[in-house]
PDB file of N, CA and C in Angstrom:
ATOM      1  N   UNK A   1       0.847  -1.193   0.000  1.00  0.00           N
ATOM      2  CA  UNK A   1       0.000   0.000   0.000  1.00  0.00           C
ATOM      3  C   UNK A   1       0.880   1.239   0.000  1.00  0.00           C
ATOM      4  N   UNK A   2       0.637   1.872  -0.883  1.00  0.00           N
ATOM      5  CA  UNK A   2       1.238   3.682  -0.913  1.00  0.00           C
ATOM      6  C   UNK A   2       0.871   4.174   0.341  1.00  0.00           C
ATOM      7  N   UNK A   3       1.330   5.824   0.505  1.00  0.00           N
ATOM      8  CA  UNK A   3       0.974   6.450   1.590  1.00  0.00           C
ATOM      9  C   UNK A   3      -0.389   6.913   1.913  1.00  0.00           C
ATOM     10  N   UNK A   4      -0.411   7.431   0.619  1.00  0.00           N
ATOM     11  CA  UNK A   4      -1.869   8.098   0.125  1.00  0.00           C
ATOM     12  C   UNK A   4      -3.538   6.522   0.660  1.00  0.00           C
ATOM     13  N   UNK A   5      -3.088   5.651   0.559  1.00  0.00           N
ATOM     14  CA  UNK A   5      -4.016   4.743   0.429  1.00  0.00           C
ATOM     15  C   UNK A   5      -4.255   4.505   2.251  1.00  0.00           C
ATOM     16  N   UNK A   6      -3.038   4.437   2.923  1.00  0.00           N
ATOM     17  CA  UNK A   6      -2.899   4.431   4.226  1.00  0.00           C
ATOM     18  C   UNK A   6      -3.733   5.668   4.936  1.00  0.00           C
ATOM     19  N   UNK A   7      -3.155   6.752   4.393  1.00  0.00           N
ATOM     20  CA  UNK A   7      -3.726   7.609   4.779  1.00  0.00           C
ATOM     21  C   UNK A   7      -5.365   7.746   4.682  1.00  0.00           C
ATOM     22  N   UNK A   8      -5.640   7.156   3.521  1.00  0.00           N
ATOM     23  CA  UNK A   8      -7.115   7.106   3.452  1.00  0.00           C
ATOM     24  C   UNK A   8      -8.238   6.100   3.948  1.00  0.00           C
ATOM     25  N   UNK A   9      -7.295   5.419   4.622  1.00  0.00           N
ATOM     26  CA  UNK A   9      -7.613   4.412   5.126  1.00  0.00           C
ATOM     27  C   UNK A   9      -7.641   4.932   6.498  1.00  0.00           C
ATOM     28  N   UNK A  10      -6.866   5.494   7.305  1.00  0.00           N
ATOM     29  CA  UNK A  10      -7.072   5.966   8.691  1.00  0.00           C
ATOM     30  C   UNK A  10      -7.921   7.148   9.106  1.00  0.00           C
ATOM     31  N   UNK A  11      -8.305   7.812   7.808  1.00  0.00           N
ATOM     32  CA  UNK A  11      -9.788   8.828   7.554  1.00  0.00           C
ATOM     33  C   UNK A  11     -10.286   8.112   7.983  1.00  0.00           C
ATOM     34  N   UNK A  12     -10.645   6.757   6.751  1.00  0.00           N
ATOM     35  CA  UNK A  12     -12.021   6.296   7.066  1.00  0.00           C
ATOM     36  C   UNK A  12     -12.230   5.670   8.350  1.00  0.00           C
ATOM     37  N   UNK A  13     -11.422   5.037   9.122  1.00  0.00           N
ATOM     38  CA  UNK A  13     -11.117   4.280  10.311  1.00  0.00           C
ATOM     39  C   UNK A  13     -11.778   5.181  11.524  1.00  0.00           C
ATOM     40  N   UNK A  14     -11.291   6.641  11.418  1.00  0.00           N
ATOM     41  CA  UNK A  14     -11.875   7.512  12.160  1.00  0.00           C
ATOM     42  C   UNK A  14     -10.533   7.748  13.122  1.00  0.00           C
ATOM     43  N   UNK A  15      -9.370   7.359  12.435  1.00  0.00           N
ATOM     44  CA  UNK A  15      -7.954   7.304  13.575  1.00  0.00           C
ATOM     45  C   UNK A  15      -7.719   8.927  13.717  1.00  0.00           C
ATOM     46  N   UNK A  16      -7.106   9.541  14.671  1.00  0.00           N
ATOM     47  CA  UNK A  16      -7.253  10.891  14.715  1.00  0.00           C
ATOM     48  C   UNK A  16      -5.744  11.603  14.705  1.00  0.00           C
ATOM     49  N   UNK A  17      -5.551  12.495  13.829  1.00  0.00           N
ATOM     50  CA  UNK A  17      -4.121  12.865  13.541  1.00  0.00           C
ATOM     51  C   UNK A  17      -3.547  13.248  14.995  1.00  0.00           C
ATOM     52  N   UNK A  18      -2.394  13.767  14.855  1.00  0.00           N
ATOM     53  CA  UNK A  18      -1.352  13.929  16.066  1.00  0.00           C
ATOM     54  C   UNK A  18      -2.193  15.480  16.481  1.00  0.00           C
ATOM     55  N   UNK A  19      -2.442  16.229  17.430  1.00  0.00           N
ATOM     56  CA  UNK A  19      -2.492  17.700  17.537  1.00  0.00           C
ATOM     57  C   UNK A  19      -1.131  18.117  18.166  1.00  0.00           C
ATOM     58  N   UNK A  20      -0.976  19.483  17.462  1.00  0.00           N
ATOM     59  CA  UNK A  20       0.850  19.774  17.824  1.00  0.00           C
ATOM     60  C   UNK A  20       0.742  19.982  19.027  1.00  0.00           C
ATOM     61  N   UNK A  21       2.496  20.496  19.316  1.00  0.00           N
ATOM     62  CA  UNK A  21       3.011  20.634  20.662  1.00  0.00           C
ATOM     63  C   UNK A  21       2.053  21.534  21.558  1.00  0.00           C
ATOM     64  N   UNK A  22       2.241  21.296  22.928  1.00  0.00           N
ATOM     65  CA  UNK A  22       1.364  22.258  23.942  1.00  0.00           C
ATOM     66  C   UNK A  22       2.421  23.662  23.467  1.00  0.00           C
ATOM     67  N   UNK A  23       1.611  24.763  23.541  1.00  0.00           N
ATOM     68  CA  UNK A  23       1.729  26.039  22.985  1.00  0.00           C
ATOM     69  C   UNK A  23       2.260  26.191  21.543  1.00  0.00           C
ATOM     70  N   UNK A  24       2.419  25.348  20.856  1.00  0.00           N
ATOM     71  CA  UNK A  24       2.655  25.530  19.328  1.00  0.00           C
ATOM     72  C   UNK A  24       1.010  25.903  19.015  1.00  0.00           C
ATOM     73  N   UNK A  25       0.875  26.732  17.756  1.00  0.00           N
ATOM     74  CA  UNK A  25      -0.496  27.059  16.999  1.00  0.00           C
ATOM     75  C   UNK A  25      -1.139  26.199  16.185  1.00  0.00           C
ATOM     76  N   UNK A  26      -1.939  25.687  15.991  1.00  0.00           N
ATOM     77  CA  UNK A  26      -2.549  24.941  15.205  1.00  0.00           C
ATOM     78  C   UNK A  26      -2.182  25.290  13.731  1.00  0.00           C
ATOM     79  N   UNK A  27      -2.268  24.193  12.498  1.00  0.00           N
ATOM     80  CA  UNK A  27      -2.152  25.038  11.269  1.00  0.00           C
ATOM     81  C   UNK A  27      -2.987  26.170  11.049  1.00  0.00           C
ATOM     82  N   UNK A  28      -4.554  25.759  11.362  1.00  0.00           N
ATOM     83  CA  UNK A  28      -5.530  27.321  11.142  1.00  0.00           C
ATOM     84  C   UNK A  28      -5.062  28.510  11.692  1.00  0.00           C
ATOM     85  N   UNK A  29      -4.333  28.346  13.118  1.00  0.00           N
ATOM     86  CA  UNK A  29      -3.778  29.744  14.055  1.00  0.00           C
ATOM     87  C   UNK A  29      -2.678  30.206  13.271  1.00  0.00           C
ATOM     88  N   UNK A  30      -1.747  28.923  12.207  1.00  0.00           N
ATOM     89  CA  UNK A  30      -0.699  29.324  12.004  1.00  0.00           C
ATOM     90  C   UNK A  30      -1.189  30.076  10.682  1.00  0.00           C
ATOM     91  N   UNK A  31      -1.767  29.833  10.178  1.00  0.00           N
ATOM     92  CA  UNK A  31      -2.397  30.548   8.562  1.00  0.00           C
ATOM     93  C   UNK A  31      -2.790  31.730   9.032  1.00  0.00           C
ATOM     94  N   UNK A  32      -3.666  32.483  10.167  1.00  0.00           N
ATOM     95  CA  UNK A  32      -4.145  33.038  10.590  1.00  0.00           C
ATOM     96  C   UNK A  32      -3.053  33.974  10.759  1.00  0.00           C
ATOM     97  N   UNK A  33      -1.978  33.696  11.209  1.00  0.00           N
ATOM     98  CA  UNK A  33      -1.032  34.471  11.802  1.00  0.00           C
ATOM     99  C   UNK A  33      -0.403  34.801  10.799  1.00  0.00           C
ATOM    100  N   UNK A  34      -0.146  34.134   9.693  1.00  0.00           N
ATOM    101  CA  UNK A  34       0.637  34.807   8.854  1.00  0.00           C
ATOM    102  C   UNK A  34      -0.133  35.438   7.535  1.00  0.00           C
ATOM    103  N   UNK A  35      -1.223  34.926   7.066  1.00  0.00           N
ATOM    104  CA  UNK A  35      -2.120  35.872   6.040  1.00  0.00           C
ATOM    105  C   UNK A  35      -3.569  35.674   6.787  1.00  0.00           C
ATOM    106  N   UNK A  36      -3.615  37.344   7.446  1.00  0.00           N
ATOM    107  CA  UNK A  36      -4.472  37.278   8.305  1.00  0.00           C
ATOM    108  C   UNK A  36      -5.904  37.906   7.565  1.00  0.00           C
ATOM    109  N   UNK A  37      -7.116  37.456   7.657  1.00  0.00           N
ATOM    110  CA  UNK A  37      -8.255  37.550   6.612  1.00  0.00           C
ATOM    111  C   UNK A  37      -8.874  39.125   6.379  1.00  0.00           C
ATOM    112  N   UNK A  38      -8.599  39.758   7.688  1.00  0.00           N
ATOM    113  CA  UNK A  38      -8.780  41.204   8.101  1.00  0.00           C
ATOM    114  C   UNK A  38      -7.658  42.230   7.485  1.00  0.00           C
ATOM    115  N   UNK A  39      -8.245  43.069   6.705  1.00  0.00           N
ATOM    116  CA  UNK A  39      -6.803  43.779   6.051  1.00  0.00           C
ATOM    117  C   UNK A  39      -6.873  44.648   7.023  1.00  0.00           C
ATOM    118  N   UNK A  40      -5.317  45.435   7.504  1.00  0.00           N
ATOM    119  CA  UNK A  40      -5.026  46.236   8.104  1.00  0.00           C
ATOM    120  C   UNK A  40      -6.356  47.784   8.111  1.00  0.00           C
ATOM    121  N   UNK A  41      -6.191  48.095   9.522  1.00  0.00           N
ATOM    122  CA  UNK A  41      -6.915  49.419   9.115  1.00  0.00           C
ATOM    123  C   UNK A  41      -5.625  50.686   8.510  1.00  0.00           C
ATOM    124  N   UNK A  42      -7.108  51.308   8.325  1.00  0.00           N
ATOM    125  CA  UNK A  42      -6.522  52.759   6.906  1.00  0.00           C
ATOM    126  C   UNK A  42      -5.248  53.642   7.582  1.00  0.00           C
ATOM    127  N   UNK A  43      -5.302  53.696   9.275  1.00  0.00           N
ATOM    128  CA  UNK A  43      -4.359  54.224   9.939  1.00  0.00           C
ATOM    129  C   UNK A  43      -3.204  53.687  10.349  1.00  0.00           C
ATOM    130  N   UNK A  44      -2.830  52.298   9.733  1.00  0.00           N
ATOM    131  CA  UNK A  44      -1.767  51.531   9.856  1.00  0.00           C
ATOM    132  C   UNK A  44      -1.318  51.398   8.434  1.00  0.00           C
ATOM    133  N   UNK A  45      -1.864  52.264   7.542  1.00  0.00           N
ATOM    134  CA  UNK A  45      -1.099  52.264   6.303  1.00  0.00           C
ATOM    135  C   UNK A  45       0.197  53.347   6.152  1.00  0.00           C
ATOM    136  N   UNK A  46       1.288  52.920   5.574  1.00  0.00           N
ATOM    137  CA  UNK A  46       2.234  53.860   5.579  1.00  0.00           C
ATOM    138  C   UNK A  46       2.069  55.030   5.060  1.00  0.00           C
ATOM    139  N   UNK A  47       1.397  54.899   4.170  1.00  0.00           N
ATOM    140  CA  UNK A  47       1.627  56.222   3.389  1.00  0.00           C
ATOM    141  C   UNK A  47       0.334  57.283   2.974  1.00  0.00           C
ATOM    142  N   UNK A  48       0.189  58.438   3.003  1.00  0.00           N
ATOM    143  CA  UNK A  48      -1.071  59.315   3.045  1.00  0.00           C
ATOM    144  C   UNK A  48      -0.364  60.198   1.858  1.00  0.00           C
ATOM    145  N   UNK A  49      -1.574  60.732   1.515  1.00  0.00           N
ATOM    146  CA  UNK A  49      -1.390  61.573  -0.045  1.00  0.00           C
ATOM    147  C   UNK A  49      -2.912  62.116  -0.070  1.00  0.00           C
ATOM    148  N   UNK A  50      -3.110  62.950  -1.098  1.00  0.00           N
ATOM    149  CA  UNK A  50      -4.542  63.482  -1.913  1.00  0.00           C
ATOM    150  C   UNK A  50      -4.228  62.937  -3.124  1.00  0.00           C
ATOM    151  N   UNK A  51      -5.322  62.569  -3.125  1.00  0.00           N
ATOM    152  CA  UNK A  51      -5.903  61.955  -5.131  1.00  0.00           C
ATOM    153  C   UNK A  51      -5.698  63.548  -5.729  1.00  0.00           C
ATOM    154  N   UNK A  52      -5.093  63.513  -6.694  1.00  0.00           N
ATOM    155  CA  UNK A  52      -4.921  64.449  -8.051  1.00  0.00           C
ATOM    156  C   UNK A  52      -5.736  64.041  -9.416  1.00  0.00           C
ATOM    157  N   UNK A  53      -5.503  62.659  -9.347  1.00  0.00           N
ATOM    158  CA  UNK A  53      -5.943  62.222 -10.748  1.00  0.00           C
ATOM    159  C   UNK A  53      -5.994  60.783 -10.651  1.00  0.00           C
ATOM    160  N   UNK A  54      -6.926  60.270 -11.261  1.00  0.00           N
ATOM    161  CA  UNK A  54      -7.289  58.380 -11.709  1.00  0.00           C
ATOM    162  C   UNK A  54      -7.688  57.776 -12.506  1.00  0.00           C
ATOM    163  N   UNK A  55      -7.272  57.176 -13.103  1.00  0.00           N
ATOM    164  CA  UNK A  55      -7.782  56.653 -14.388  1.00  0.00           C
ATOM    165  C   UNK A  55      -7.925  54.993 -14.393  1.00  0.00           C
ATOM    166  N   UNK A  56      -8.613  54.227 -14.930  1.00  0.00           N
ATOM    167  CA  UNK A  56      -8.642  53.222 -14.481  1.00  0.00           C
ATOM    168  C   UNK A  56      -8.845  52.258 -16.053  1.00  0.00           C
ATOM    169  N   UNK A  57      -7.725  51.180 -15.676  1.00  0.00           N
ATOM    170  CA  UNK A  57      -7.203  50.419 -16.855  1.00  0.00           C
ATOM    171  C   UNK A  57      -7.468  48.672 -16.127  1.00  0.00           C
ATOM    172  N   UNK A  58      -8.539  48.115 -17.110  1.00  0.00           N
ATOM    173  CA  UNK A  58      -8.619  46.781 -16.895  1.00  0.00           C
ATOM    174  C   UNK A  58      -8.806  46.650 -14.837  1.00  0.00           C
ATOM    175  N   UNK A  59      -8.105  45.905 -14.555  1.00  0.00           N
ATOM    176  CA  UNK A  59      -8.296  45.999 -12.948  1.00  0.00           C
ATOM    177  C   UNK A  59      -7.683  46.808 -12.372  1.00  0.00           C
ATOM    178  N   UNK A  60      -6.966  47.491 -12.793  1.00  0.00           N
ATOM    179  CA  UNK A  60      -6.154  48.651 -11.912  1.00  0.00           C
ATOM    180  C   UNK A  60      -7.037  50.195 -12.177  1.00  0.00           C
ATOM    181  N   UNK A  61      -6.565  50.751 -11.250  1.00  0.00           N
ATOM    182  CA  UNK A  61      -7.030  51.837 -11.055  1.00  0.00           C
ATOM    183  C   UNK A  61      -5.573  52.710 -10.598  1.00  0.00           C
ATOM    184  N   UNK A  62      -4.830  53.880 -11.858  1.00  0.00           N
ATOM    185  CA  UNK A  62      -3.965  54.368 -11.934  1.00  0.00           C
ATOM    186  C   UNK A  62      -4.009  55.610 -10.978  1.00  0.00           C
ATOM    187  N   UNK A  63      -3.622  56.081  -9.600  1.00  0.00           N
ATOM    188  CA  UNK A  63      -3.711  57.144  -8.909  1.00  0.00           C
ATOM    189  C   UNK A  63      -2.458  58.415  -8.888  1.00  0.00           C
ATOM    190  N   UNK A  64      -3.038  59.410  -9.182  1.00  0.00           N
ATOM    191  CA  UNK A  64      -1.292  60.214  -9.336  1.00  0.00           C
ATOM    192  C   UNK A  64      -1.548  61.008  -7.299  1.00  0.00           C
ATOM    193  N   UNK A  65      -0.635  60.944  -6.794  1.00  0.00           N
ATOM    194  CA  UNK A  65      -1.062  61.354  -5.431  1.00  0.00           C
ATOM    195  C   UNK A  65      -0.061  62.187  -5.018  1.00  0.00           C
ATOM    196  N   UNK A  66      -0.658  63.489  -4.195  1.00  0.00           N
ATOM    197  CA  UNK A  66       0.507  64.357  -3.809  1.00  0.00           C
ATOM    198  C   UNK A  66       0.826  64.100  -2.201  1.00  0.00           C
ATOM    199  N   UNK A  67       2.033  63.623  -2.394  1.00  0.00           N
ATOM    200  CA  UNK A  67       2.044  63.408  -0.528  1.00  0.00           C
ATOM    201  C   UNK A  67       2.511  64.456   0.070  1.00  0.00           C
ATOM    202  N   UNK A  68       2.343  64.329   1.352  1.00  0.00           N
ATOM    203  CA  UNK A  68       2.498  65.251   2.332  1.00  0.00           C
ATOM    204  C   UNK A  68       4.055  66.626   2.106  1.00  0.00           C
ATOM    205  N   UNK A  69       4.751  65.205   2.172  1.00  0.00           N
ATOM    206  CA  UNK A  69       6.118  65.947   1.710  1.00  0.00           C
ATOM    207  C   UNK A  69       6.475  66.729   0.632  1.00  0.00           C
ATOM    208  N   UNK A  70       5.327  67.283  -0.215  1.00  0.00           N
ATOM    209  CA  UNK A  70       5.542  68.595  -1.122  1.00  0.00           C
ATOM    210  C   UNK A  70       5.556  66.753  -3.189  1.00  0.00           C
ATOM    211  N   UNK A  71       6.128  65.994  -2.254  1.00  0.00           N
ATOM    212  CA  UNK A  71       6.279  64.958  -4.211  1.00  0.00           C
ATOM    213  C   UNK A  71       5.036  64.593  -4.577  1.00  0.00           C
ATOM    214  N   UNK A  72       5.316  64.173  -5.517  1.00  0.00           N
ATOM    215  CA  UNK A  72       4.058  63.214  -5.793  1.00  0.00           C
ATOM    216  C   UNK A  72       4.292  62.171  -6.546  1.00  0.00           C
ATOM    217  N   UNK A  73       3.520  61.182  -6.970  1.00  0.00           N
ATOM    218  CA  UNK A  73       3.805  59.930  -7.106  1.00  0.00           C
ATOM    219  C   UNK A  73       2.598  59.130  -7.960  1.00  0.00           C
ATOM    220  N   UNK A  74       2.964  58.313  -8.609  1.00  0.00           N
ATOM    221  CA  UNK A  74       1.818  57.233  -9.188  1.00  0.00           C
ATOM    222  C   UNK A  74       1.980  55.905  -8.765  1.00  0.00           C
ATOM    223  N   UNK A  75       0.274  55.425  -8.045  1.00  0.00           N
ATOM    224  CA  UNK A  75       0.555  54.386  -7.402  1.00  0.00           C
ATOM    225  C   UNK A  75      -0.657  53.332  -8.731  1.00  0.00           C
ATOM    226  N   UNK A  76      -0.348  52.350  -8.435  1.00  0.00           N
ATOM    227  CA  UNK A  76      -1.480  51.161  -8.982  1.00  0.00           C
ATOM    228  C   UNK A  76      -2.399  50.957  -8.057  1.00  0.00           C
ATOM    229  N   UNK A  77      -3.633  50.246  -7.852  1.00  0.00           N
ATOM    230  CA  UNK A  77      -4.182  49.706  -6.968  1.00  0.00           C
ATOM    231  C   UNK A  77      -5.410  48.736  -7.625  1.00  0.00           C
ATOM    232  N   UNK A  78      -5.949  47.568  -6.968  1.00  0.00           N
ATOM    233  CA  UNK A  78      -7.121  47.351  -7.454  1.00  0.00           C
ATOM    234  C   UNK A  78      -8.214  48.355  -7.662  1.00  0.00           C
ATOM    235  N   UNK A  79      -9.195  47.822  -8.914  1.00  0.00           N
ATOM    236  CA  UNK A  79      -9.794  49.098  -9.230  1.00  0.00           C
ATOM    237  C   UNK A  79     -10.831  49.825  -8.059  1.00  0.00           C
ATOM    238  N   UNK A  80     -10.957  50.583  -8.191  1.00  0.00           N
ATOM    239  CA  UNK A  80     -11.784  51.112  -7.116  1.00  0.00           C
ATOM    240  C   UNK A  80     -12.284  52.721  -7.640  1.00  0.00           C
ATOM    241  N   UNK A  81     -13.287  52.820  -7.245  1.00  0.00           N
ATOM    242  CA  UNK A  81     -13.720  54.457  -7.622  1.00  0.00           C
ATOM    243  C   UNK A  81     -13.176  55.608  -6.371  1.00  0.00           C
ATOM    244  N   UNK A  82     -12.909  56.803  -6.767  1.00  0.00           N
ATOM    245  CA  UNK A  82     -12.169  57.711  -6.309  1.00  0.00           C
ATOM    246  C   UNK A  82     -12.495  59.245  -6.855  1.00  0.00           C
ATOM    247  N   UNK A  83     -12.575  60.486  -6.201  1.00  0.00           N
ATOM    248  CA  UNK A  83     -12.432  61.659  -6.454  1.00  0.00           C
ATOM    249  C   UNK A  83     -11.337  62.390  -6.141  1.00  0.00           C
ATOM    250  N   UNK A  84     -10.767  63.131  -6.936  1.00  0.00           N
ATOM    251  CA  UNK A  84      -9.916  64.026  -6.947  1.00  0.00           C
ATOM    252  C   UNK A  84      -9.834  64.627  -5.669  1.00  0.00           C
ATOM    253  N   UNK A  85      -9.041  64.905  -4.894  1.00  0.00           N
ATOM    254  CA  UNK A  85      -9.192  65.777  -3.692  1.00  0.00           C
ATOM    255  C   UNK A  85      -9.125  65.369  -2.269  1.00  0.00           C
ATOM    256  N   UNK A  86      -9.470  63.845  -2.658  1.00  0.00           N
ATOM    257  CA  UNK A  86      -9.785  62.772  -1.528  1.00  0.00           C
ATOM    258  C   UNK A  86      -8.349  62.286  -0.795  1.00  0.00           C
ATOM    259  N   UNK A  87      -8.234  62.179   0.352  1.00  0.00           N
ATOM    260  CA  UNK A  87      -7.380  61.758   0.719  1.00  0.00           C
ATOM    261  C   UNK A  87      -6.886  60.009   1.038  1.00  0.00           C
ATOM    262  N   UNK A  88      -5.706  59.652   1.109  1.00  0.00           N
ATOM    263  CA  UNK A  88      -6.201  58.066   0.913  1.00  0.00           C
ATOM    264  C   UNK A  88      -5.095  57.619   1.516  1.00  0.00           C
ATOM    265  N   UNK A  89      -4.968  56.279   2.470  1.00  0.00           N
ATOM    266  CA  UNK A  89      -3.916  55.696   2.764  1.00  0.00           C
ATOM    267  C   UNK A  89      -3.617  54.613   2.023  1.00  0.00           C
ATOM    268  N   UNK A  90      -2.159  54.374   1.675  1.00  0.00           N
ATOM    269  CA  UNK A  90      -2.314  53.266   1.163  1.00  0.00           C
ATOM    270  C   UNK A  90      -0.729  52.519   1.505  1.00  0.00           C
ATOM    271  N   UNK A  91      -0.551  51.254   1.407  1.00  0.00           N
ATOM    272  CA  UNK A  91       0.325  50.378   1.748  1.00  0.00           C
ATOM    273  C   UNK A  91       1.875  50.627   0.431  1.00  0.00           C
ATOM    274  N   UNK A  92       2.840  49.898   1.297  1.00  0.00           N
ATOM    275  CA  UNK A  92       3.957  50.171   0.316  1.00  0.00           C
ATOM    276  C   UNK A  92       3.991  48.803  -0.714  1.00  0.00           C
ATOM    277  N   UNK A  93       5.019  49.185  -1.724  1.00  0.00           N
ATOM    278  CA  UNK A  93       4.560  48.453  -2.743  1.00  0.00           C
ATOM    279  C   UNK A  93       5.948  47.953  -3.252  1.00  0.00           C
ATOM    280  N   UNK A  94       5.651  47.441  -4.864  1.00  0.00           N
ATOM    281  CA  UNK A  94       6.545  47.055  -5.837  1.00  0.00           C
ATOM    282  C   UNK A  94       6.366  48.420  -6.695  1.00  0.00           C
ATOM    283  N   UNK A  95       7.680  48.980  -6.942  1.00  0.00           N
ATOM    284  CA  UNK A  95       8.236  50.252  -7.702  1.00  0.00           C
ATOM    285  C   UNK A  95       8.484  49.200  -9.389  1.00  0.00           C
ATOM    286  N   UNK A  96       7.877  49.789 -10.398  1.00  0.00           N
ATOM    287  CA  UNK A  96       8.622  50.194 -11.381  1.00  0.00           C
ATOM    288  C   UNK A  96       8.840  50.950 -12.257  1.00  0.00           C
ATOM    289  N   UNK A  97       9.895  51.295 -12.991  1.00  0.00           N
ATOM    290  CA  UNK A  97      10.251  52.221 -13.496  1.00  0.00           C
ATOM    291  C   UNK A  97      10.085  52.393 -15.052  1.00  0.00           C
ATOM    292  N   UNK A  98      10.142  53.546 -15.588  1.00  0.00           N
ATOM    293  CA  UNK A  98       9.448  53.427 -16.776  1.00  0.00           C
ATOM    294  C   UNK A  98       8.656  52.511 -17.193  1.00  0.00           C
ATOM    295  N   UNK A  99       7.587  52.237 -16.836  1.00  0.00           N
ATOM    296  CA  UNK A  99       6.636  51.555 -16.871  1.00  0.00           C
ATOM    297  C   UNK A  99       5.631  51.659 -17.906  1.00  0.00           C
ATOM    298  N   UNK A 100       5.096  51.019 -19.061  1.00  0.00           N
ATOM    299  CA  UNK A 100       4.589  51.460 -19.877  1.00  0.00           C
ATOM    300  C   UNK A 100       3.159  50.495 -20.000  1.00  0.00           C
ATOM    301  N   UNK A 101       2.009  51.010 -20.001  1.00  0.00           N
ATOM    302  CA  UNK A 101       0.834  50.841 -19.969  1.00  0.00           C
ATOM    303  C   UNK A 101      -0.137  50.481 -21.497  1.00  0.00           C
ATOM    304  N   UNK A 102      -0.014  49.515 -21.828  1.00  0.00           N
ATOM    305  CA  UNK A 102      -0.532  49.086 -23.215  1.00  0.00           C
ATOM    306  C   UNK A 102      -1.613  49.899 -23.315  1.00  0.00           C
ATOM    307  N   UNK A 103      -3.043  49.615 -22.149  1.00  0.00           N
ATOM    308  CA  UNK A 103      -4.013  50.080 -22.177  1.00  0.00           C
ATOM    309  C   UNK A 103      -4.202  51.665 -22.418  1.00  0.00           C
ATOM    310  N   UNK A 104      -3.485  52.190 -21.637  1.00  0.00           N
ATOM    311  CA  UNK A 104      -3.489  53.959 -21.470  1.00  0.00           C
ATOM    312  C   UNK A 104      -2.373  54.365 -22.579  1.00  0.00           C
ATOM    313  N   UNK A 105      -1.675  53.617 -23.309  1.00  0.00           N
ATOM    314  CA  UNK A 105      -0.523  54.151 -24.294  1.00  0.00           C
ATOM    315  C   UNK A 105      -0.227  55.086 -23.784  1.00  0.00           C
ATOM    316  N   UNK A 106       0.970  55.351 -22.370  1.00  0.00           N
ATOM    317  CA  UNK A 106       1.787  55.922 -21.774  1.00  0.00           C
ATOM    318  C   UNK A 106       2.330  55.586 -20.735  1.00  0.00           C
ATOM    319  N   UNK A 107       3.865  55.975 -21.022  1.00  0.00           N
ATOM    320  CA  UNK A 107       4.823  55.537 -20.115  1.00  0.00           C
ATOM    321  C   UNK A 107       4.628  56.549 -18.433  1.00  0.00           C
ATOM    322  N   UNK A 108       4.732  55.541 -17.593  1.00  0.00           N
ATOM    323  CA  UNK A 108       4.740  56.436 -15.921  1.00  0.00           C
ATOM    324  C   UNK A 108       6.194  56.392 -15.853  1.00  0.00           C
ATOM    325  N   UNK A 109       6.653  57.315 -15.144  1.00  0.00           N
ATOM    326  CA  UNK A 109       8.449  57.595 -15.128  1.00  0.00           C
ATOM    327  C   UNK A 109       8.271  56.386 -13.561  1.00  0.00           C
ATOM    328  N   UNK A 110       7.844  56.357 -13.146  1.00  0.00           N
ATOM    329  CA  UNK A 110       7.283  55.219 -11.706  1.00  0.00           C
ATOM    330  C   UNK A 110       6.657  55.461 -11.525  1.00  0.00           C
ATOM    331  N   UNK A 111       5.796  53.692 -10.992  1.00  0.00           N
ATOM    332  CA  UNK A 111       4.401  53.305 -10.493  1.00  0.00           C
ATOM    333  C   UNK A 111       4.780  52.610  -9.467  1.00  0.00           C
ATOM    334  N   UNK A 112       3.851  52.693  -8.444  1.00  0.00           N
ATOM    335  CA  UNK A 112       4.055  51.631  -7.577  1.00  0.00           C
ATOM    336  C   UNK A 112       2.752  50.810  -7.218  1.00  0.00           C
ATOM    337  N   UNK A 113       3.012  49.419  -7.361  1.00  0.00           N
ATOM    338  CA  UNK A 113       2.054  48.405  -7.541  1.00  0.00           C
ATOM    339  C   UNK A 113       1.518  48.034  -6.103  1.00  0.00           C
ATOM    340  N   UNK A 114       0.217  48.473  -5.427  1.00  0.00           N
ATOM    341  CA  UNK A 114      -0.233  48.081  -4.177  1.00  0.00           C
ATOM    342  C   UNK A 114      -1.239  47.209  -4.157  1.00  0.00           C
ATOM    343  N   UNK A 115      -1.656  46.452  -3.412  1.00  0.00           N
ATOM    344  CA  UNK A 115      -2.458  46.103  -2.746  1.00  0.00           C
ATOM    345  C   UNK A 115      -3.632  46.429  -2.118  1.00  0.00           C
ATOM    346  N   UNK A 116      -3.632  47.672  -1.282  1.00  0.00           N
ATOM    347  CA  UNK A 116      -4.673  48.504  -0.869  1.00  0.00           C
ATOM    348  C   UNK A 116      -4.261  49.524  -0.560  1.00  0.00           C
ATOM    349  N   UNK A 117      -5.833  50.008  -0.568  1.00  0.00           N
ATOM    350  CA  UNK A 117      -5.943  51.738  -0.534  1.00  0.00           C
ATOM    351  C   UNK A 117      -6.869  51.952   0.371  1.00  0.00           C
ATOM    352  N   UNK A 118      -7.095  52.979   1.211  1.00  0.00           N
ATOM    353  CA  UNK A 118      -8.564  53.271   1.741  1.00  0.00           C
ATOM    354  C   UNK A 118      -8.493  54.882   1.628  1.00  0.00           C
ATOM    355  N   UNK A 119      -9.287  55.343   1.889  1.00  0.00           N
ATOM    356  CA  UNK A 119      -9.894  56.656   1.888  1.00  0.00           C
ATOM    357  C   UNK A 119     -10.287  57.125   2.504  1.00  0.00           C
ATOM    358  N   UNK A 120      -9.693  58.124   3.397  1.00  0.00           N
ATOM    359  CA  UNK A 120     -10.057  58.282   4.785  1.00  0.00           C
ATOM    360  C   UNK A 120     -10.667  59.756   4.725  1.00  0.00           C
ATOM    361  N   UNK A 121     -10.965  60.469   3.636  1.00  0.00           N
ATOM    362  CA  UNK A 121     -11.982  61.196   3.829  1.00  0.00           C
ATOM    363  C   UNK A 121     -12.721  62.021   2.529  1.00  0.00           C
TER     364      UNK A 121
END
């Protein structure tokens, strides 16, 4: 008998796997702990800016944002609707450079590719 057959055999038996060490996490605690289902709140995001401008290509949604510090910047994000003016937190990312956009036929001198955004007002 293979492993696989053993194994399916002690399912059906009703034999009951090992549970880990006393104070080790279960796999669910351990999944939990490391991609946790709750995304961060908007005030634990690094970075704050105002929306300037957005345009939105296939699933992304292109944001040009002026941050605090006088620069500004173009971020990616899943698509999402947005107004000019709005302020928004959003997480750090993957930078690239000259980046060129089939959809929008134009190059960003840098984008940075996120994850999330929120909008905090």
């Amino acid at each position: 008998m293979n492993r696989w057959t053993l194994l399916l055999l002690a399912i059906s038996q009703g034999l009951a796997i090992a549970a880990p060490p006393p104070g080790h996490p279960s796999p669910a605690q351990a999944r939990e702990m490391l991609m946790p289902d709750k995304p961060p709140m908007p005030a634990e995001l690094p970075n704050r800016g105002k929306v300037l401008s957005s345009m939105d290509a296939n699933e992304f949604t292109y944001i040009e944002v002026a941050r605090g510090d006088g620069g500004r910047e173009w971020i990616a994000a899943p698509k999402m609707a947005l107004k000019a003016g709005s302020t928004i937190r959003y997480e750090d990312g993957s930078v690239m450079t000259n980046f060129y956009s089939k959809l929008l036929k134009r190059t960003f001198p840098s984008v940075m590719f996120v994850g999330q955004v929120s909008v905090v007002d």
